[in-house]
Structures are given as structure tokens and as C-alpha cells.
Protein backbone atom coordinates (compact mmCIF):
# COMPACT_ATOMS: atom_id res chain seq x y z
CA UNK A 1 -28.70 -10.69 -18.35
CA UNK A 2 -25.09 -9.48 -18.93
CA UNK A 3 -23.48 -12.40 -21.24
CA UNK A 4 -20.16 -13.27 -19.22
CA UNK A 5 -20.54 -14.01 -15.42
CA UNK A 6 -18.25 -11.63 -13.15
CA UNK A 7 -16.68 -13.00 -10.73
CA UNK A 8 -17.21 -12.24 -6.37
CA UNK A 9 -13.93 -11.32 -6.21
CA UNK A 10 -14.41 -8.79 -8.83
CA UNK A 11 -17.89 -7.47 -8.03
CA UNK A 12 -16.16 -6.69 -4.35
CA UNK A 13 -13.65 -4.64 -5.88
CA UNK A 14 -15.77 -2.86 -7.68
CA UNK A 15 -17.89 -1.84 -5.46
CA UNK A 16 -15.58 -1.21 -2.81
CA UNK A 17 -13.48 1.02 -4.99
CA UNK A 18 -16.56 3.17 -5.31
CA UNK A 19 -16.92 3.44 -1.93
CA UNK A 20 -13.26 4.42 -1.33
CA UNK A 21 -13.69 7.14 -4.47
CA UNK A 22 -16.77 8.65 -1.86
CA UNK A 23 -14.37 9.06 1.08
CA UNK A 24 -15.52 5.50 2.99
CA UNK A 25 -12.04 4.23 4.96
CA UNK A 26 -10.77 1.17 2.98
CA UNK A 27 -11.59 -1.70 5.86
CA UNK A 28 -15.69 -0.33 5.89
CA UNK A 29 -15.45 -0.20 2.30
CA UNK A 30 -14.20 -3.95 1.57
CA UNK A 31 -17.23 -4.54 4.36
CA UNK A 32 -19.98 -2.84 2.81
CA UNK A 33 -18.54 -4.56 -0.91
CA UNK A 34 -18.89 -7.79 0.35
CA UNK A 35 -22.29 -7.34 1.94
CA UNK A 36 -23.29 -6.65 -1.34
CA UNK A 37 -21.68 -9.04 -2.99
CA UNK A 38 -22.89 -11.58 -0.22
CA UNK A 39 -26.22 -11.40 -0.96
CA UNK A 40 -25.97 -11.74 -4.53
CA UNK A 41 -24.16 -15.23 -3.99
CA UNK A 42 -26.97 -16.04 -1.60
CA UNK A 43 -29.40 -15.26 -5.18
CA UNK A 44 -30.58 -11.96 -3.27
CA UNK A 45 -29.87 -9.91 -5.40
CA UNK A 46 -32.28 -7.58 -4.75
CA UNK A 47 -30.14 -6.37 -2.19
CA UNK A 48 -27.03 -7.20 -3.86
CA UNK A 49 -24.74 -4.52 -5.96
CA UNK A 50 -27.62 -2.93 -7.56
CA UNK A 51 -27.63 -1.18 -4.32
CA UNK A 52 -24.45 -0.40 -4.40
CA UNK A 53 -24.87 3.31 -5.65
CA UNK A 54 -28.23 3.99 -3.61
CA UNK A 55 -26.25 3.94 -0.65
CA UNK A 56 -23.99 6.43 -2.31
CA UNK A 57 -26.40 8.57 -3.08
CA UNK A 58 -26.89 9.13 0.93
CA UNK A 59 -22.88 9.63 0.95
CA UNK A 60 -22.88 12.12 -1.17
CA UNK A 61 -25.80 14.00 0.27
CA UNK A 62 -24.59 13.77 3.77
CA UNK A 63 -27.57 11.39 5.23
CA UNK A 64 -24.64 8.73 5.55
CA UNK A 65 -21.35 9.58 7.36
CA UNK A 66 -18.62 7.90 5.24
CA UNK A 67 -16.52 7.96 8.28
CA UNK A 68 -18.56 5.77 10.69
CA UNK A 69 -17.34 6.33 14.53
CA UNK A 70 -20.17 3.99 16.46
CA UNK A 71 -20.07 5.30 20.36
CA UNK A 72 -20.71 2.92 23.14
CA UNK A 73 -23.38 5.04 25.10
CA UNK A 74 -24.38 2.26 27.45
CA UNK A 75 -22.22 -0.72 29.23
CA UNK A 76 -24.20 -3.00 31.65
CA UNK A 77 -22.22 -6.25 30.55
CA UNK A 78 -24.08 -8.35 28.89
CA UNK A 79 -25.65 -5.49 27.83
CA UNK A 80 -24.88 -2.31 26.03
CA UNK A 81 -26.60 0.60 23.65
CA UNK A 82 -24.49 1.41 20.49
CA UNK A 83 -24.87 4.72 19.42
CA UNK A 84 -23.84 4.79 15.43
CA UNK A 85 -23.70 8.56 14.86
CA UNK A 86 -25.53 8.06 11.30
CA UNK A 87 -22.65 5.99 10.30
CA UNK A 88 -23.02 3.15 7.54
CA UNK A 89 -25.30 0.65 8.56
CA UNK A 90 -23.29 -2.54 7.91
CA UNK A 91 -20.05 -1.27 9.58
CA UNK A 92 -22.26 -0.32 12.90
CA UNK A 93 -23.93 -3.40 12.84
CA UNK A 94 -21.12 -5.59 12.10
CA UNK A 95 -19.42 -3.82 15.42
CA UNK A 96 -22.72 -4.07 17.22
CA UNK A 97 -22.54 -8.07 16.44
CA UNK A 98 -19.26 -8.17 17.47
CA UNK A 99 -19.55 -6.81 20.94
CA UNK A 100 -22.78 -9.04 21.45
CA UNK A 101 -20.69 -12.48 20.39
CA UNK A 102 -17.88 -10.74 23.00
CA UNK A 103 -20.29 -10.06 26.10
CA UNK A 104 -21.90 -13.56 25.38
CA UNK A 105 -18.21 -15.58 26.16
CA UNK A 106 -18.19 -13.64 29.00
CA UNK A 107 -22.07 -13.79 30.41
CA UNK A 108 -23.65 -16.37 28.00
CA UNK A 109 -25.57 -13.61 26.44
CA UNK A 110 -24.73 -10.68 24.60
CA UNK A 111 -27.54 -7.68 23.58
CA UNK A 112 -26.69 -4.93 22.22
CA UNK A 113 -29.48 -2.14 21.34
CA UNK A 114 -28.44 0.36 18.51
CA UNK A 115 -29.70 3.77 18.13
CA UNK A 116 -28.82 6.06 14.76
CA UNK A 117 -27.58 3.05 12.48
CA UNK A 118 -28.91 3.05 8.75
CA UNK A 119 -30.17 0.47 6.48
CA UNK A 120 -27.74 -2.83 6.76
CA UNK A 121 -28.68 -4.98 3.92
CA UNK A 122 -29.37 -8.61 4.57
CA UNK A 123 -29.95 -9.30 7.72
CA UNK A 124 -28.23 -13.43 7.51
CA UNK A 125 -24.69 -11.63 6.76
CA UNK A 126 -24.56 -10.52 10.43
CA UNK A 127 -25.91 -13.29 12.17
CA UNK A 128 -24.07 -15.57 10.25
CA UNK A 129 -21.03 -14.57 11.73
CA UNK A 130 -22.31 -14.90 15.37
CA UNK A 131 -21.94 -18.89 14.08
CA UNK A 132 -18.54 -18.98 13.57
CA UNK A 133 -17.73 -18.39 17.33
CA UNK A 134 -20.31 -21.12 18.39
CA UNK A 135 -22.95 -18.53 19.33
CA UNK A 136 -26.57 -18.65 18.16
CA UNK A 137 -27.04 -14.85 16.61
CA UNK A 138 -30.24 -12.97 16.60
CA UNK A 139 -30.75 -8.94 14.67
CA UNK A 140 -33.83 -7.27 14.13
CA UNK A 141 -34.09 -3.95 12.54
CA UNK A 142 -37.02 -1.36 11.94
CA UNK A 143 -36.90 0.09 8.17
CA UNK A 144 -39.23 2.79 6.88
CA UNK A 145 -42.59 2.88 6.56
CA UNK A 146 -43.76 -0.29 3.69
CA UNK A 147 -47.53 -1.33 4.79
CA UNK A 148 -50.11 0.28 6.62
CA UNK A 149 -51.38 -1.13 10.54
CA UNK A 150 -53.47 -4.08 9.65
CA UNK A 151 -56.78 -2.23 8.61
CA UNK A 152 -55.55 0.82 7.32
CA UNK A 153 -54.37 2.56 4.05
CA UNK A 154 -51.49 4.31 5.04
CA UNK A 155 -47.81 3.11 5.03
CA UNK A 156 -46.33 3.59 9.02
CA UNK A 157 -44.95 0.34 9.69
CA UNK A 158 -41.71 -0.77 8.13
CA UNK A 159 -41.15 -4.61 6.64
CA UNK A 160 -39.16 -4.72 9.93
CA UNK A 161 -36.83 -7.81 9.44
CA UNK A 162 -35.20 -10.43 11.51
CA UNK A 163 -33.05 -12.84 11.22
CA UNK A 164 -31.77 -16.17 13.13
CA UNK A 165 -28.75 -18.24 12.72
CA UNK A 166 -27.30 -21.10 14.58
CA UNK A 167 -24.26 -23.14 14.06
CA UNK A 168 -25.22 -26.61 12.17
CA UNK A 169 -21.87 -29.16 13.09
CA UNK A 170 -20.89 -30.76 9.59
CA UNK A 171 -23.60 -28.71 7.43
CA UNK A 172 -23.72 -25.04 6.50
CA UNK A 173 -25.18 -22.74 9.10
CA UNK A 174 -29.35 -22.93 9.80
CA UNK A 175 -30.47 -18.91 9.04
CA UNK A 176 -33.42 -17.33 9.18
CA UNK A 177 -33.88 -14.17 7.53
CA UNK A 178 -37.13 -12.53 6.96
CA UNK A 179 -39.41 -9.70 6.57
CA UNK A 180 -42.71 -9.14 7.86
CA UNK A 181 -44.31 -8.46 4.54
CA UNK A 182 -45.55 -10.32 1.67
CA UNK A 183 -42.23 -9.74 0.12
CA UNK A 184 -39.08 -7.86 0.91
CA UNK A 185 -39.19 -4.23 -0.74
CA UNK A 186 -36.28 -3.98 -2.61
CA UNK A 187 -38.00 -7.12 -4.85
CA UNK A 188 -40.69 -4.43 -6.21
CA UNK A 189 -37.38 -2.24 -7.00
CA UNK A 190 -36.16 -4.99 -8.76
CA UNK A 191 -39.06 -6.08 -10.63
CA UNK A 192 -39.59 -1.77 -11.63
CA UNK A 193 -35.69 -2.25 -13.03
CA UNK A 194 -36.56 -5.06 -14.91
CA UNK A 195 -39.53 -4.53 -16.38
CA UNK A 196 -41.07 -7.66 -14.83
CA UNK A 197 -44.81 -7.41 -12.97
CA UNK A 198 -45.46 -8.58 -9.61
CA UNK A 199 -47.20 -11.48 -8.08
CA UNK A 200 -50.85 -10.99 -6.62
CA UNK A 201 -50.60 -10.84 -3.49
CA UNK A 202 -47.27 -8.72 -3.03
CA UNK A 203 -48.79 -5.37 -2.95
CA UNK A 204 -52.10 -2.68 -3.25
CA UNK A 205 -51.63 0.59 -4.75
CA UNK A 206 -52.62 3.88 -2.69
CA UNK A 207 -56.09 3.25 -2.99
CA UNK A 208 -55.57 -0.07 -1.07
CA UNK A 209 -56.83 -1.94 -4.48
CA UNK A 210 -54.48 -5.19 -5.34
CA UNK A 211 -52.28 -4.56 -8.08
CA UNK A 212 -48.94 -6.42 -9.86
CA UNK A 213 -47.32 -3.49 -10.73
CA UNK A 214 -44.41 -2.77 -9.13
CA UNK A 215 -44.25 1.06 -9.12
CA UNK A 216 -47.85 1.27 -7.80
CA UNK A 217 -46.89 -0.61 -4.92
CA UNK A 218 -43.96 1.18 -4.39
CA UNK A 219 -46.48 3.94 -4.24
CA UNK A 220 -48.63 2.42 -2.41
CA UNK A 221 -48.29 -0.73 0.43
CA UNK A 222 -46.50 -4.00 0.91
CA UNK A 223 -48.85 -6.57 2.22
CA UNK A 224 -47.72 -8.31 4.97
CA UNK A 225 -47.20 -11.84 5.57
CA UNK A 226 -49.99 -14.12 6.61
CA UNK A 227 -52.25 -10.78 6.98
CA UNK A 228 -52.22 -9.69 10.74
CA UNK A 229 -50.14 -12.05 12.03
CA UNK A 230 -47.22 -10.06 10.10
CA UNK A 231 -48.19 -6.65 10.38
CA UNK A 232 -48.22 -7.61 14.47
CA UNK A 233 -44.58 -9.21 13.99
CA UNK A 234 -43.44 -6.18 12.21
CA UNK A 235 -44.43 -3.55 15.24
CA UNK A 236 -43.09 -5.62 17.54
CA UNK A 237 -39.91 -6.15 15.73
CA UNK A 238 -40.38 -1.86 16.00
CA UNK A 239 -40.22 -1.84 19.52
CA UNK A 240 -37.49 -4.54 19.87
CA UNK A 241 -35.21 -2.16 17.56
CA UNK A 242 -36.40 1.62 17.53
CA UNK A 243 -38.16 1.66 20.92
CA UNK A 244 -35.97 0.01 23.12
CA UNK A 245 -32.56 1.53 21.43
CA UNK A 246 -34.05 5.17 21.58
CA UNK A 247 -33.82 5.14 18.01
CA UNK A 248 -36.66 6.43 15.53
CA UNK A 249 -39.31 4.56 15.16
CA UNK A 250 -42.50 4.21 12.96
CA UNK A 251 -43.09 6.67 10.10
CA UNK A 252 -39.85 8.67 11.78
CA UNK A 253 -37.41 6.37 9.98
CA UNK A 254 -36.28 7.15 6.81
CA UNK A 255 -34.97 4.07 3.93
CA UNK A 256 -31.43 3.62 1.54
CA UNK A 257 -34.48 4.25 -1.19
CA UNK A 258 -34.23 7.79 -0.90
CA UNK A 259 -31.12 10.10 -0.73
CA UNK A 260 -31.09 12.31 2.07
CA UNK A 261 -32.88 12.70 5.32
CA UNK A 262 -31.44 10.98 8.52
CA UNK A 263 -32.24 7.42 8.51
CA UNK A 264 -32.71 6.67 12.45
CA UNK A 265 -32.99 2.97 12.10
CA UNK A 266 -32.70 0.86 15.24
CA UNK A 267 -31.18 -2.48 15.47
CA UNK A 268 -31.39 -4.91 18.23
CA UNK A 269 -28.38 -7.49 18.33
CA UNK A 270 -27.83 -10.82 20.67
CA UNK A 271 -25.57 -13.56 20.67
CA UNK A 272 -25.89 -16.54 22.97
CA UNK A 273 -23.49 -18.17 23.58
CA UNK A 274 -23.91 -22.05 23.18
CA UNK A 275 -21.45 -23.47 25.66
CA UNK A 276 -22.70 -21.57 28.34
CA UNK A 277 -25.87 -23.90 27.81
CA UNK A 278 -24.43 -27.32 26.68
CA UNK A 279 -21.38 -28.29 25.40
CA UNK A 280 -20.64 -27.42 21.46
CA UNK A 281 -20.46 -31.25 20.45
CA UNK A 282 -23.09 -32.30 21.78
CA UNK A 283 -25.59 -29.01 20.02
CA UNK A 284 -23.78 -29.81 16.53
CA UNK A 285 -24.99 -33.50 17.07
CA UNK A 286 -28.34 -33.00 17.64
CA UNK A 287 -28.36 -29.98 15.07
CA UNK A 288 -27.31 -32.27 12.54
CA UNK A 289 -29.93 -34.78 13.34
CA UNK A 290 -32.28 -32.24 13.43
CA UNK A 291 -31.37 -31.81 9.37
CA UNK A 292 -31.55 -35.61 9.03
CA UNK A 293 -35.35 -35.97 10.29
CA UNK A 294 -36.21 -32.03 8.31
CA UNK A 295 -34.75 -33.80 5.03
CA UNK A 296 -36.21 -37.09 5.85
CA UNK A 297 -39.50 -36.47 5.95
CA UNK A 298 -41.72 -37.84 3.31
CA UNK A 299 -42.11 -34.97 0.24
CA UNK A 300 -45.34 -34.04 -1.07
CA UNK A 301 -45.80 -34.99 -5.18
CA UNK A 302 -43.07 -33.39 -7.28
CA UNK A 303 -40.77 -32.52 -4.91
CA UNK A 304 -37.24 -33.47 -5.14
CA UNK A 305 -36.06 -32.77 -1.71
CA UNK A 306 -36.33 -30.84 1.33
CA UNK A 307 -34.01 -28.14 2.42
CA UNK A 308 -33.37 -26.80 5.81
CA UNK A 309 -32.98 -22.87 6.04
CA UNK A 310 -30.54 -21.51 4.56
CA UNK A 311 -29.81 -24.61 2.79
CA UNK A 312 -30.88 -23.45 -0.66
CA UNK A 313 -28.38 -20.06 0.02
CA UNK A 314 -25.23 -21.81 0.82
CA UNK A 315 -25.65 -23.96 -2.42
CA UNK A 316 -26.18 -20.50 -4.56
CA UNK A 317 -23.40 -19.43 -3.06
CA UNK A 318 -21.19 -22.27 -3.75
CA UNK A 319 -22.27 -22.77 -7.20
CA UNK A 320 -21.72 -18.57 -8.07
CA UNK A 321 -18.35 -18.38 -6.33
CA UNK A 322 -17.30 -21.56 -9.31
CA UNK A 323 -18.91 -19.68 -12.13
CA UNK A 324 -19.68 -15.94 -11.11
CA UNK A 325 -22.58 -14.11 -10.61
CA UNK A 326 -25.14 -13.03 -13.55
CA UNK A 327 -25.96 -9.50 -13.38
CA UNK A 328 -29.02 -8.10 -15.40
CA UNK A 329 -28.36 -6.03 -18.38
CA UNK A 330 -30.42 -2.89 -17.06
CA UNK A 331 -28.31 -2.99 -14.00
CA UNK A 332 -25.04 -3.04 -15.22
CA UNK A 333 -25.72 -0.35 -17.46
CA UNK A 334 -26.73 1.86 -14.39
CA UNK A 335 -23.50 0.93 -12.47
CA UNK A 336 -20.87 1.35 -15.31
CA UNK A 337 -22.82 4.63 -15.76
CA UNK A 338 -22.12 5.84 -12.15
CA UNK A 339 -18.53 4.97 -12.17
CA UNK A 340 -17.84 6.72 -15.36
CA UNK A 341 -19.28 9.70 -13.16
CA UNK A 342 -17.24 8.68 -10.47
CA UNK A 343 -14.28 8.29 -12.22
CA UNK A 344 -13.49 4.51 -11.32
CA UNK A 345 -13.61 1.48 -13.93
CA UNK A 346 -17.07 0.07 -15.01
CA UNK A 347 -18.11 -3.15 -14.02
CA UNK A 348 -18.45 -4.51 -17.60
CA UNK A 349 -14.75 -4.08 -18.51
CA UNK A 350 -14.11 -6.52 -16.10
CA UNK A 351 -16.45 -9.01 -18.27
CA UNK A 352 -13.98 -8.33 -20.84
């Protein structure tokens, strides 16, 4: 790990002054920074600002407009198909989001299918913000193919994830975000940076035989969660957000892991709107007694308490913002090493 903790603020303007160095418009590029950056408070890093040059990589190849000019293609109200024009995933979702909290003060519910979007990052950072207009938000996306149909050997179904999150009165949001494998992908990436094996469990190489190494599973499948049960949750999350959208779907969509090729993810966004079902008070009320009976449950032998979701997030994120986020060694060698080709400052001199 890199010996002096950087600061958010400073990760952010790192990574969105790469961005703006690869022709991304300064407002999408202080977005897709603090996605980033997001998830690494959160403790995610594994899809935090390592990242941060693999979605450059589709910039520069042209797989990723850097200009990102989402196109409203359907409007039925509460309902509407976003068109994103291989844009950058975060900025269409982050619109897409948007118009589903607006439709949902004016029908209750907002959905919004998108079609030609790109890999978003985590999932939480857009439904979290459905919360802070007293909605409950709901995205699911299809990724590229990660695990084979339940049965099989090759890779067609993506890890598919979804996430929930719902306004929690006096306590940090409740969020749900999830993938429909064993593991999320980018944690074998992470694992192949560092060195580090994988648990059993997490993976089988192309010959379908269990392994902990993290470049045979990237070469081979994810497993997913609670066998069947998640590869079924993972189609269905397919049809939900390729299908449905018109978008690509299956082994037709195409990952950040890889530099060019059109990416073709689908993304299906809602946000309901809570006072069109009860009023506000009285949801936060029961929401926070909710938490009460969750934590007050009696804990098994050696645990110290229980945690609601996204409970264990929002205290990583306070406790990074006071002392700055760790970044490994391996990883902050790669990103000073793409600035310096880039021609902006490295991350480590702001260590300094």
C-alpha cells in the first residue's frame, strides 16, 4: 500500500483531469471522477480509480464517445427509453436516474429503459441519489459475458447487477448493490494486480475445474451466487436491461475490461416515489424501526454487531473522507505511469 493516504478531494481531481486531457466535457468528467472515487470510500475499490484509465482506454479507441449526447427515443410519462449513443456510462445513467426520480413526482413511478449505455461502475452511486428526493431507486444493468447458463462451460451470461436503495429517516440510506455471481469481476482483476489468490468458490478455469487463481478465472467463469438461483437472477436481470431497452444482450455485450468494441449495455432505471404511497414521515419512522429490530436481534458467537445494508459503506466512507483513501502500491504505479503519458500530474506527487 502507498505510505501516505490521498485525500477524495484529490483522487477526484486527478482523475477528472485525465478525463478532461481525453476530450470528456468538464461537468461528465468531475461525474465519472467521483464515481470512482465513490466507490473507493465505500472500500470498493475494485471499481474505484484503478479503473480510472480502463475506461480511457475505450476513449481513446473510440468504443466510448467522450462527448456523451443521451437521446430520449421514447416518452410515455412515467415511462421513457433513453437512447445513450455509446456515451459514458455513468453520465447516461446518472441522466437516465434523473428523469426516472422526475416522472415519479409527477406519476409516482418513474422507468426509464436505456439502450447503448456502457459500463457504469457501482451500481449504489445511482440509486443512492434517487434517496435524496424521497424516492426509493431501483437500476439493473446487463455486463458481458462472466459465467456460463447454469450447466454449461461457456461464459454468455453477464454478473448482471442490481441495486436497491431507499431513504432511511435519521440513518444513512438502506442500499443494495449486488451481482449475480460468486463475486463481482473486477475483484479477480484486483486480486491478478495484487498478486493475491482467490477464494474457492469464486471461480473455475476453462475447463470448468475450481481454481483460486485469478487469471484462470478471468479466463475462464465466475460462479454464480447460490448456484442456479443466481445464474436465473442474472438472465432475468438480462431481459429487464438488454431485452426490454432494445439494447444488446447476452454474449452481444461487450465490458470496460477490454478497449474497443461497442459496449451495448442496457440499463433499466425506476424511481418510486414515496409520497405518492404514504407520507415521507411516517416511511422514515418505520424505516428507522426497521434498523432498530435488524440491529437488535440477538448476534450469533463473536459477533460485535449487526449492520443494515449499506451500513458498513457509509462508515468506510466517513472514516476515508477524515483520513484519505489507501491506494495499493502496484496501482499507483500504473496510474502515475499513464499520466506521465498523458501529460497530467501523477497521483503520487500529491502524497508529497
Amino acid at each position: 500500500m502507498s505510505d501516505h493516504p490521498i485525500q477524495a478531494e484529490r483522487l477526484a481531481a486527478f482523475a477528472a483531469a485525465a478525463y478532461r486531457a481525453m476530450g470528456v466535457p468538464e461537468a461528465d468528467a468531475a461525474l465519472l471522477a467521483d464515481t470512482l472515487v465513490q466507490a473507493d470510500l465505500w472500500g470498493h475499490q475494485s471499481h474505484g480509480v484503478m479503473r480510472t484509465f480502463w475506461y480511457g482506454e475505450r476513449l481513446r479507441s473510440g468504443a466510448m464517445r467522450a462527448v456523451t449526447k443521451p437521446e430520449v427515443v421514447v416518452d410515455g410519462g412515467a415511462v421513457a427509453v433513453l437512447d445513450g449513443c455509446d456515451g459514458i456510462g455513468q453520465v447516461i445513467t446518472a441522466r437516465a436516474m434523473r428523469e426516472a426520480v422526475d416522472r415519479s413526482k409527477r406519476h409516482g413511478i418513474g422507468a426509464v429503459a436505456v439502450r447503448n449505455s456502457g459500463h457504469f461502475g457501482t451500481a449504489m452511486y445511482f440509486t443512492r441519489t434517487a434517496t435524496e428526493d424521497g424516492c426509493i431507486g431501483f437500476l439493473s444493468t446487463n455486463a458481458s459475458p462472466a459465467m456460463a447458463p447454469w450447466g454449461g462451460r461457456r461464459k454468455l451470461i453477464g454478473t448482471n447487477p442490481w441495486s436497491i436503495a431507499a431513504p432511511a429517516g435519521r440513518h444513512p440510506p438502506m442500499l443494495l448493490d449486488i451481482a449475480n455471481t460468486a463475486v463481482a469481476r473486477g475483484k479477480l482483476y484486483l486480486a491478478r494486480q495484487r498478486g493475491e489468490t482467490i477464494p474457492e468458490g469464486w471461480a473455475i478455469d476453462a475447463e470448468g475445474r475450481a481454481t483460486i487463481d485469478p487469471a484462470a478465472g478471468i479466463a475462464g467463469n465466475i460462479l454464480p451466487m447460490a448456484g442456479h438461483k443466481g445464474y436465473a437472477i442474472a438472465a432475468m436481470m438480462d431481459v429487464l436491461s438488454g431485452v426490454l431497452s432494445g439494447s444488446g444482450f447476452g454474449g452481444a455485450v461487450v465490458g470496460p475490461y477490454v478497449p474497443e468494441g461497442r459496449s451495448g449495455v442496457g440499463h433499466l432505471v425506476m424511481a418510486l416515489n414515496i409520497e405518492a404511497f404514504r407520507p415521507n414521515a411516517d416511511f422514515a419512522a418505520d424505516m428507522e424501526r426497521l434498523i432498530a429490530d435488524i440491529k437488535a436481534v440477538p448476534r450469533a458467537p463473536g459477533v460485535k454487531e449487526i449492520h443494515y445494508p449499506g451500513e458498513l459503506e457509509a462508515r468506510a466512507e466517513e472514516r476515508q473522507r477524515r483520513h484519505g483513501v489507501v491506494i495499493p502500491e502496484d496501482t499507483l504505479a500504473e496510474l502515475d505511469a499513464a499520466a506521465r503519458e498523458l501529460g497530467i500530474a501523477t497521483l503520487s506527487s500529491l502524497t508529497d
